[in-house]
PDB file of N, CA and C in Angstrom:
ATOM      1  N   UNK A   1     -13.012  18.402 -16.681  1.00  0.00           N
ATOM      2  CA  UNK A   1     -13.193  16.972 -16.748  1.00  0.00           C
ATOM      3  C   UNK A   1     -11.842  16.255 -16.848  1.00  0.00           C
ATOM      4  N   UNK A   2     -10.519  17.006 -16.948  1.00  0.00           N
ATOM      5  CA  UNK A   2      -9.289  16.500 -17.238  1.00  0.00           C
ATOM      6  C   UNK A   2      -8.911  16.118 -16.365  1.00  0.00           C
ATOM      7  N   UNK A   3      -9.298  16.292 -15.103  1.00  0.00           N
ATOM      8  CA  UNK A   3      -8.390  16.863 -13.794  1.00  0.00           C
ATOM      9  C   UNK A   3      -8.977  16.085 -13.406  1.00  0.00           C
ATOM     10  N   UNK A   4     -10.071  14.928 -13.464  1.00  0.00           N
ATOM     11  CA  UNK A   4     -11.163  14.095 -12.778  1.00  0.00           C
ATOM     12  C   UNK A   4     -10.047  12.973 -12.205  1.00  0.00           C
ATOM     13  N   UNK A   5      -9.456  12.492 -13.336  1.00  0.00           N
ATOM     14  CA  UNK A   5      -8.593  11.264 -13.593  1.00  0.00           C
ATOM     15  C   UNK A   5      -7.435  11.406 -12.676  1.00  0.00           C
ATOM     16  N   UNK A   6      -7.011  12.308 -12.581  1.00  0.00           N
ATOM     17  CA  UNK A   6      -5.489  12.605 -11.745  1.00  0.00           C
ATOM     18  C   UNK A   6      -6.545  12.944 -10.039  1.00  0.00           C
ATOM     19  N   UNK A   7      -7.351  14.072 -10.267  1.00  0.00           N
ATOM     20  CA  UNK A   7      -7.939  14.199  -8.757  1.00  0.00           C
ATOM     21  C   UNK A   7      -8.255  12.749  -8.165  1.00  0.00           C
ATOM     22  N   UNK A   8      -8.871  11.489  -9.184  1.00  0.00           N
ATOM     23  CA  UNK A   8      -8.983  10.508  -8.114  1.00  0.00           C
ATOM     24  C   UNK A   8      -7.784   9.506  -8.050  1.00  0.00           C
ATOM     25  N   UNK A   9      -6.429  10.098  -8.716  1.00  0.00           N
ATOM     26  CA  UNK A   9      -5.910   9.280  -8.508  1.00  0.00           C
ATOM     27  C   UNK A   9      -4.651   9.538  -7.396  1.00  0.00           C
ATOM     28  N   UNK A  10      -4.596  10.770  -7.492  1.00  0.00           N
ATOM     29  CA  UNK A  10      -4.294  11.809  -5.617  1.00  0.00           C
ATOM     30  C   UNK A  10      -5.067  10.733  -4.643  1.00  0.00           C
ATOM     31  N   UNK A  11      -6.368  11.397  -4.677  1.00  0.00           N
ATOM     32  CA  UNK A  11      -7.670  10.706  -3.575  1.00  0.00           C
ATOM     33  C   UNK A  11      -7.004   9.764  -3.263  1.00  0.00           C
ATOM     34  N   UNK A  12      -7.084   8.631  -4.184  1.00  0.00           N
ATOM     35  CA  UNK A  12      -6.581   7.107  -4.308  1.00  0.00           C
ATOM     36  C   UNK A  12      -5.528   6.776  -3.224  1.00  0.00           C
ATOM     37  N   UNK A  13      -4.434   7.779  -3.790  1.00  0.00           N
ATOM     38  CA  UNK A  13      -3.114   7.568  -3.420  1.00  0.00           C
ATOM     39  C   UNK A  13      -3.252   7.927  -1.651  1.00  0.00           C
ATOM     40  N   UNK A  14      -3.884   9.091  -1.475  1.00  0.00           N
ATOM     41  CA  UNK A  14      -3.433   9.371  -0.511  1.00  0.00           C
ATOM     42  C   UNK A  14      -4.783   8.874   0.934  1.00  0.00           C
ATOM     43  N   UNK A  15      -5.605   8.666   0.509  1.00  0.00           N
ATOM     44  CA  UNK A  15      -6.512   7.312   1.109  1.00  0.00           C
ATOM     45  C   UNK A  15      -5.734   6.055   1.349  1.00  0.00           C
ATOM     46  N   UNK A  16      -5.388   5.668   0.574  1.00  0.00           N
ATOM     47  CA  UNK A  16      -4.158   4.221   1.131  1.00  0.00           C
ATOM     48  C   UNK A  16      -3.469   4.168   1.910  1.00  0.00           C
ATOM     49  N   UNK A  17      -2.552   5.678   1.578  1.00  0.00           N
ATOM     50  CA  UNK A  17      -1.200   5.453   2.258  1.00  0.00           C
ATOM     51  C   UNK A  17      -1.880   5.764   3.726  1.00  0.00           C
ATOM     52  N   UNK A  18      -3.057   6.553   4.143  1.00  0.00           N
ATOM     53  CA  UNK A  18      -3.199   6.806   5.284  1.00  0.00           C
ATOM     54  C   UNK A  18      -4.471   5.729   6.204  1.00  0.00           C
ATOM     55  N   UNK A  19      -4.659   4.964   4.853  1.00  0.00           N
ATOM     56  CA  UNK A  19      -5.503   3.170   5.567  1.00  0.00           C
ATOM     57  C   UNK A  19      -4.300   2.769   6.061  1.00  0.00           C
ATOM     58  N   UNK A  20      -3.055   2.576   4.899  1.00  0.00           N
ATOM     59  CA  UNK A  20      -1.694   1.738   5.481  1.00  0.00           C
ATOM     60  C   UNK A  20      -0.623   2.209   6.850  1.00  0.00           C
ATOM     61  N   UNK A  21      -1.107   3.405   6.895  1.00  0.00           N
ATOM     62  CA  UNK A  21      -0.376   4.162   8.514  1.00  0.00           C
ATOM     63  C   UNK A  21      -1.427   3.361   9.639  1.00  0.00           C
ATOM     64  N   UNK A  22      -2.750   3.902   9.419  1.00  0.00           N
ATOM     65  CA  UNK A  22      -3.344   2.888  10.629  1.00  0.00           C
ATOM     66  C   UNK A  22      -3.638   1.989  10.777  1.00  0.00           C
ATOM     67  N   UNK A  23      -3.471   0.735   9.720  1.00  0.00           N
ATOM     68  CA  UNK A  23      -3.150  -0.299  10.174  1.00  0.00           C
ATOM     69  C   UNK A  23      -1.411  -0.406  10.634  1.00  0.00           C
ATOM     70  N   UNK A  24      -0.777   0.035  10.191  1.00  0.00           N
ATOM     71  CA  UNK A  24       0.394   0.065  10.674  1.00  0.00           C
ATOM     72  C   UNK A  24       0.143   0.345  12.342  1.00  0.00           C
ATOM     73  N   UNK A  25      -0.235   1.710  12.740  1.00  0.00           N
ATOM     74  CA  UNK A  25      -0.703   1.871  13.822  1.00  0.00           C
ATOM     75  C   UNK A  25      -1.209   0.775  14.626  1.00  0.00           C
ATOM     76  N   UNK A  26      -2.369   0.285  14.048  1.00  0.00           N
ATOM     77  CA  UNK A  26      -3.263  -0.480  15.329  1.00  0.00           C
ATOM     78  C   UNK A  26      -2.098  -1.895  15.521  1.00  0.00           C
ATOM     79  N   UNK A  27      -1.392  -1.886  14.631  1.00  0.00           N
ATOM     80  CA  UNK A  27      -0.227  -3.863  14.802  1.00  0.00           C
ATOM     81  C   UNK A  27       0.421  -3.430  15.157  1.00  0.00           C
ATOM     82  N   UNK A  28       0.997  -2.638  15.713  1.00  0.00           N
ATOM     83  CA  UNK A  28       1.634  -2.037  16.639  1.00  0.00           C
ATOM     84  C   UNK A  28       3.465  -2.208  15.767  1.00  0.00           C
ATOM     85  N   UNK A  29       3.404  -1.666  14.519  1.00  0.00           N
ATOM     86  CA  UNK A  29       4.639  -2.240  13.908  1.00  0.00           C
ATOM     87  C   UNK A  29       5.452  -0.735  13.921  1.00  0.00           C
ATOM     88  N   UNK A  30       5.328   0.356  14.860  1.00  0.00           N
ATOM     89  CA  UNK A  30       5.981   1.191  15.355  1.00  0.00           C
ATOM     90  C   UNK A  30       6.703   1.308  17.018  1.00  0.00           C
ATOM     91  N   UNK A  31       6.266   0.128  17.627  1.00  0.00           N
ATOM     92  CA  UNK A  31       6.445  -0.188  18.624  1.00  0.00           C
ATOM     93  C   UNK A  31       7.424  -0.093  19.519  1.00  0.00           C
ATOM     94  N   UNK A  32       8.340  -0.781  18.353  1.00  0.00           N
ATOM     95  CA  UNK A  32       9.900  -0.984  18.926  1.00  0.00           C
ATOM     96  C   UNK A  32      10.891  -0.303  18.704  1.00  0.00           C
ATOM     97  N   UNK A  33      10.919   1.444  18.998  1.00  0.00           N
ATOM     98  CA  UNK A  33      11.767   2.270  17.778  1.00  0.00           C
ATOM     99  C   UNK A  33      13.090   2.079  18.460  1.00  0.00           C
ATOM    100  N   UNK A  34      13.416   1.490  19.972  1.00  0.00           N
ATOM    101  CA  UNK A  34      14.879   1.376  19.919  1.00  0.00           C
ATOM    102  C   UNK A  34      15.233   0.179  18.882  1.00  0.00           C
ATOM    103  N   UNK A  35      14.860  -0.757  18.772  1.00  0.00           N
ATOM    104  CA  UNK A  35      15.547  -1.676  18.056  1.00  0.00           C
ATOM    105  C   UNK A  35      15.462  -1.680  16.640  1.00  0.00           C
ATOM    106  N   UNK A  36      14.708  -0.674  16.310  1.00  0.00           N
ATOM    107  CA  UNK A  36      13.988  -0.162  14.554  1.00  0.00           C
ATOM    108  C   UNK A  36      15.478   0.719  14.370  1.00  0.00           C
ATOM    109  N   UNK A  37      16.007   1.043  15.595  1.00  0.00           N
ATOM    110  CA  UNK A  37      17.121   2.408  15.431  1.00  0.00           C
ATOM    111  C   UNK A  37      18.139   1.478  14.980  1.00  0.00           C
ATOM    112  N   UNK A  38      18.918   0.377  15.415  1.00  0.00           N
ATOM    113  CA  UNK A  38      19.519  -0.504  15.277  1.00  0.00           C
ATOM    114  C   UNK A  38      20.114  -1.459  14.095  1.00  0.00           C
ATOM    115  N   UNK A  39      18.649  -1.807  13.291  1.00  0.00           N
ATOM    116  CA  UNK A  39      18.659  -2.248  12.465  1.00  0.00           C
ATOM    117  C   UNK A  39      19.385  -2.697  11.260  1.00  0.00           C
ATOM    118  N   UNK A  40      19.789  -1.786  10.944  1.00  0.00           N
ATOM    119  CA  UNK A  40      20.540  -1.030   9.786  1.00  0.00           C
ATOM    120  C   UNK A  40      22.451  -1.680   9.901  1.00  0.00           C
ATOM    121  N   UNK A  41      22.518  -1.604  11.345  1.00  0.00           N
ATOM    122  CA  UNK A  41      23.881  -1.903  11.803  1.00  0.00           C
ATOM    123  C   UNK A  41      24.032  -3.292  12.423  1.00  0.00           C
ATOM    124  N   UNK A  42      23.414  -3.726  12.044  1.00  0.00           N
ATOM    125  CA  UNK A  42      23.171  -5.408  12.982  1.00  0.00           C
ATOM    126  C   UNK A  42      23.335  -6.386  11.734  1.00  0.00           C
ATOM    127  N   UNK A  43      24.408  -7.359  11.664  1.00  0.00           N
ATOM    128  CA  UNK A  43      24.918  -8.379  10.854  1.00  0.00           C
ATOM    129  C   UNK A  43      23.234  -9.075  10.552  1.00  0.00           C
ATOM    130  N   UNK A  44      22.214  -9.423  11.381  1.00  0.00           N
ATOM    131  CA  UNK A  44      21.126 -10.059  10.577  1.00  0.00           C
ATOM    132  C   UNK A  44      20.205 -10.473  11.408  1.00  0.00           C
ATOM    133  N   UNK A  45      19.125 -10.619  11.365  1.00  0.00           N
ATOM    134  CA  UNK A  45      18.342 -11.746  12.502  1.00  0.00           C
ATOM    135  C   UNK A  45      17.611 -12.366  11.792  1.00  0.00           C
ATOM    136  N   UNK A  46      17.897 -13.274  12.378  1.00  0.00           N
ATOM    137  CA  UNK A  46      17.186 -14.808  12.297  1.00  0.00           C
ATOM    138  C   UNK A  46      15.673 -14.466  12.052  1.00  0.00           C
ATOM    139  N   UNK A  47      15.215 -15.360  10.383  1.00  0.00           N
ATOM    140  CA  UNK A  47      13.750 -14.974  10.466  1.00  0.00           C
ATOM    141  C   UNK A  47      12.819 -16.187  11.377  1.00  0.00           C
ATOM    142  N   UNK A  48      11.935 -15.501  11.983  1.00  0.00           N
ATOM    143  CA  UNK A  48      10.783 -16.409  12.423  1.00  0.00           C
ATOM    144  C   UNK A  48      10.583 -17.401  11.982  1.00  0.00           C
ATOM    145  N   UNK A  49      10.214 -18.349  11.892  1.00  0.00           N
ATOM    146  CA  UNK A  49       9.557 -19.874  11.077  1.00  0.00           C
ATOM    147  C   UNK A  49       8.193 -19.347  10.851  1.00  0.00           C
ATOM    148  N   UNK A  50       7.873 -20.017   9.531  1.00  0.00           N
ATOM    149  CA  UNK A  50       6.662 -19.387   8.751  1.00  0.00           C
ATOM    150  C   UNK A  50       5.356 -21.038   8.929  1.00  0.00           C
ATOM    151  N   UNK A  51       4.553 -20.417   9.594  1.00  0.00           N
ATOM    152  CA  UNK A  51       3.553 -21.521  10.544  1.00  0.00           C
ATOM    153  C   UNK A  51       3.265 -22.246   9.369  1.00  0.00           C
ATOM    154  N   UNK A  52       2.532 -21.414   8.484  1.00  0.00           N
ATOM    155  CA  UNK A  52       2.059 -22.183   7.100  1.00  0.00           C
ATOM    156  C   UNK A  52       2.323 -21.804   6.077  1.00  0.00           C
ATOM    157  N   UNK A  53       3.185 -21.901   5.492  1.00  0.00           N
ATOM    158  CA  UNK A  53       3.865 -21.888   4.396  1.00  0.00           C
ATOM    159  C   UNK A  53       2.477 -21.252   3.349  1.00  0.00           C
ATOM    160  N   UNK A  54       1.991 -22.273   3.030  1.00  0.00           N
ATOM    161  CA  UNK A  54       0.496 -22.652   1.762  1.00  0.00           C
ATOM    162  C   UNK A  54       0.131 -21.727   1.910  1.00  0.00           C
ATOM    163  N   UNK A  55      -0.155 -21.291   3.438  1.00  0.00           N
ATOM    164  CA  UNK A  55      -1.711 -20.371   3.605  1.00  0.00           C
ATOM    165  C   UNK A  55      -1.536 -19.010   3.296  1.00  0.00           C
ATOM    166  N   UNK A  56      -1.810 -17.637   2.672  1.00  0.00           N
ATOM    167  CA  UNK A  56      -1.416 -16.332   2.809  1.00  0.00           C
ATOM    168  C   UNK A  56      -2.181 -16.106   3.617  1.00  0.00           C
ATOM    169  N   UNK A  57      -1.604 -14.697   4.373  1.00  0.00           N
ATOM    170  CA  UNK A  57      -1.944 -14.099   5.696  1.00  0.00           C
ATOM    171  C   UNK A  57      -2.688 -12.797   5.379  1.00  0.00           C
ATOM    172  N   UNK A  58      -2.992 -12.282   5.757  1.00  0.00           N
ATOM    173  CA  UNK A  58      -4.208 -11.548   5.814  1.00  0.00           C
ATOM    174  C   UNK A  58      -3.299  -9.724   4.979  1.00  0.00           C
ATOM    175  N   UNK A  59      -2.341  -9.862   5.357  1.00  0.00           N
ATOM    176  CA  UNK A  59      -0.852  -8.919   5.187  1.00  0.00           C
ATOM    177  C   UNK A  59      -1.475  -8.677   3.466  1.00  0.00           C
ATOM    178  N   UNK A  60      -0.959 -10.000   3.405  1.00  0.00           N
ATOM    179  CA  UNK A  60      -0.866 -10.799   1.894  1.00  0.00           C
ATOM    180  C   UNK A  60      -2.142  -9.509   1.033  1.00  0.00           C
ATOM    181  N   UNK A  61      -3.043 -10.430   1.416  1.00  0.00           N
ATOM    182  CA  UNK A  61      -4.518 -10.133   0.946  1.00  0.00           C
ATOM    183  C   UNK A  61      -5.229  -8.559   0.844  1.00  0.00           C
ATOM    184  N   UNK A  62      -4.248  -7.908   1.898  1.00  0.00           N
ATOM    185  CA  UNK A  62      -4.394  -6.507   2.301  1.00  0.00           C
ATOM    186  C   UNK A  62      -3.290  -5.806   1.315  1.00  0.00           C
ATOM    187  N   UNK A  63      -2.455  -5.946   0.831  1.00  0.00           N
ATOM    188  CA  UNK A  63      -1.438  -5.587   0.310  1.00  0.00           C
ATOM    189  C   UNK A  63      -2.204  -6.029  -1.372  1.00  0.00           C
ATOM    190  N   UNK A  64      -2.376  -6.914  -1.477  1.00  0.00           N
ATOM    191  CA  UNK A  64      -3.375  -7.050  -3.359  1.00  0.00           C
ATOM    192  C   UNK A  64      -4.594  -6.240  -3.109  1.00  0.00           C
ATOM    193  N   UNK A  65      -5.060  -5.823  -2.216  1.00  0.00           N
ATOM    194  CA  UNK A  65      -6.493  -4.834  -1.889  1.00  0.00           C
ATOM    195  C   UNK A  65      -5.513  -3.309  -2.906  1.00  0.00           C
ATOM    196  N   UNK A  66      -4.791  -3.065  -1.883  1.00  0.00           N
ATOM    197  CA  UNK A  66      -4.210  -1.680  -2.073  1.00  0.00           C
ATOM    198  C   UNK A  66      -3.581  -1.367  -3.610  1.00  0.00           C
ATOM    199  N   UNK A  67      -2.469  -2.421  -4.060  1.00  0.00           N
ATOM    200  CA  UNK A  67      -2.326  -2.717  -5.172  1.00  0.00           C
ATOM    201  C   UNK A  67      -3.613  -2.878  -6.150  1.00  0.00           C
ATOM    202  N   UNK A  68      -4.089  -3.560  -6.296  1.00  0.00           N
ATOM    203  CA  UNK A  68      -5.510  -3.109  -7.478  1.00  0.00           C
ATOM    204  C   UNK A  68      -6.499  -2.157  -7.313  1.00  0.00           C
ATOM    205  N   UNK A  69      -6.755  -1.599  -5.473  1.00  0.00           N
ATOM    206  CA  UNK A  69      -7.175  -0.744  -6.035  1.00  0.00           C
ATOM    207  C   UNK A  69      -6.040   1.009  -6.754  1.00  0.00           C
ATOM    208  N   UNK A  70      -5.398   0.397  -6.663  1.00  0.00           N
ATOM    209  CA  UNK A  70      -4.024   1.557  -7.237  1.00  0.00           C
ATOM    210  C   UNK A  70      -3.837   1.568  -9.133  1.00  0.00           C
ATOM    211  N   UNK A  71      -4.132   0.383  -9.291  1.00  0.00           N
ATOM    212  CA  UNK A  71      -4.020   0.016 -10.663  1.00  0.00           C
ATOM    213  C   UNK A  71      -5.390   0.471 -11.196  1.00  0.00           C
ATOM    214  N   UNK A  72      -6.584   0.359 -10.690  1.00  0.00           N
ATOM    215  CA  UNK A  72      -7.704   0.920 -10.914  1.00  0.00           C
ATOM    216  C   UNK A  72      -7.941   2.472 -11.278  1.00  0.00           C
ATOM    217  N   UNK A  73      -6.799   2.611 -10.323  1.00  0.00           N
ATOM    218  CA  UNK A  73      -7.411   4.396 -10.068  1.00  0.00           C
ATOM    219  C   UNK A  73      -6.307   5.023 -11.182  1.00  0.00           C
ATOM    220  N   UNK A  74      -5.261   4.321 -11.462  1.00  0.00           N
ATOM    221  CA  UNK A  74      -4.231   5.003 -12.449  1.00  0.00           C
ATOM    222  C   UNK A  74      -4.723   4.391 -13.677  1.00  0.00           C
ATOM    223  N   UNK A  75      -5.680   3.329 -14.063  1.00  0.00           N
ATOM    224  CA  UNK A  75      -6.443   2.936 -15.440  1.00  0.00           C
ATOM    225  C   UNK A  75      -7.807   4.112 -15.506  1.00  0.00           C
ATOM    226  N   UNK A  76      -8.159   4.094 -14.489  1.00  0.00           N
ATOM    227  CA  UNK A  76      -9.386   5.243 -14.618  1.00  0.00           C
ATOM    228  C   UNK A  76      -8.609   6.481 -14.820  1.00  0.00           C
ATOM    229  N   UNK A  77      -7.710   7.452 -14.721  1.00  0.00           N
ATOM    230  CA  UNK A  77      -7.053   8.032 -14.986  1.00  0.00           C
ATOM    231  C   UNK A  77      -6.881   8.495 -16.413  1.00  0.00           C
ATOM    232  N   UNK A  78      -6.146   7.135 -17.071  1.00  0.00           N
ATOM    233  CA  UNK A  78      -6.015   7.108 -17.676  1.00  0.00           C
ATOM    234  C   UNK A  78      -7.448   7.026 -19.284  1.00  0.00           C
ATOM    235  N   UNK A  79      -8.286   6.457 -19.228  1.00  0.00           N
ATOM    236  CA  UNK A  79      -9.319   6.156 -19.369  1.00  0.00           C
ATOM    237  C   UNK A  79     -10.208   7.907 -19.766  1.00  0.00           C
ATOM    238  N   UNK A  80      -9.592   8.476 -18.806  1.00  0.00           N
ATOM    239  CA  UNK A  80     -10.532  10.102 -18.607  1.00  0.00           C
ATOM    240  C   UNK A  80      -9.662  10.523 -19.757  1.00  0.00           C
ATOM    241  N   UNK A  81      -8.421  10.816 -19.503  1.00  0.00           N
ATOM    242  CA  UNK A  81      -7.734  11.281 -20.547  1.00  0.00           C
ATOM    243  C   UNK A  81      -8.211  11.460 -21.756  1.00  0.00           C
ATOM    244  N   UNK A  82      -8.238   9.588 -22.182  1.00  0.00           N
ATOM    245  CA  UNK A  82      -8.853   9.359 -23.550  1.00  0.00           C
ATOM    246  C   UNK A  82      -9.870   9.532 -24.322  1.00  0.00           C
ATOM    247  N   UNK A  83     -10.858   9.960 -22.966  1.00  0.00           N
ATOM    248  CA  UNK A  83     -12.185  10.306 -23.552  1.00  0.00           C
ATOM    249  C   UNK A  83     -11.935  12.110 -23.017  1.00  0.00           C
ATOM    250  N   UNK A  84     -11.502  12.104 -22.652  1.00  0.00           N
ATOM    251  CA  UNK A  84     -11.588  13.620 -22.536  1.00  0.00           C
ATOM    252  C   UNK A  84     -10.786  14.502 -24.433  1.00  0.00           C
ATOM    253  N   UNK A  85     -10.043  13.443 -24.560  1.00  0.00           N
ATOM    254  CA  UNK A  85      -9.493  13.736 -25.658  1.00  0.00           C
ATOM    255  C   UNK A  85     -10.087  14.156 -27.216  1.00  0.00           C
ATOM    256  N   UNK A  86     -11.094  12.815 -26.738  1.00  0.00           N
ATOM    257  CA  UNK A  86     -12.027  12.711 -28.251  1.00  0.00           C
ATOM    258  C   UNK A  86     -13.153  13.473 -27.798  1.00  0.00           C
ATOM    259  N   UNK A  87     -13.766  13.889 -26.815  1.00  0.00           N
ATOM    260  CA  UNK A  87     -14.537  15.068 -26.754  1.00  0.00           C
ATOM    261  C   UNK A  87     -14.105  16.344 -26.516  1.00  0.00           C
TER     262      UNK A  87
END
């Protein structure tokens, strides 16, 4: 029953990171690997203009998904511990 807390928080972890590869995938934000190569050595580029400031983007909203459910799974974790303790 110890191992519950850490097994879902593996699961957790590694369910995300591989939701966050394919959406990475389908936006195509692997696209451009000559200029991804570049990067690093290039004085700066100019950011885009941000359409709406106010509004968050969907990025946004997807990124607090992953984050709480991360905080969830390392409180449930934690949580097992404690009762695993006192029983």
């Amino acid at each position: 029953m110890f191992y519950l807390g850490w097994i879902l928080l593996t699961a957790t972890g590694i369910l995300s990171s591989i939701a966050v590869f394919i959406w990475a995938l389908l936006t195509g934000q692997f696209s451009d690997q000559g200029r991804a190569r570049y990067i690093p050595l290039a004085h700066g580029f100019p950011n885009p203009p941000v359409k709406n400031p106010s509004r968050l983007s969907a990025e946004v909203y997807v990124l607090l998904f992953v984050f709480v459910i991360g905080l969830l799974a390392m409180a449930s974790s934690v949580v097992l511990t404690f009762v695993h303790m006192k029983g």
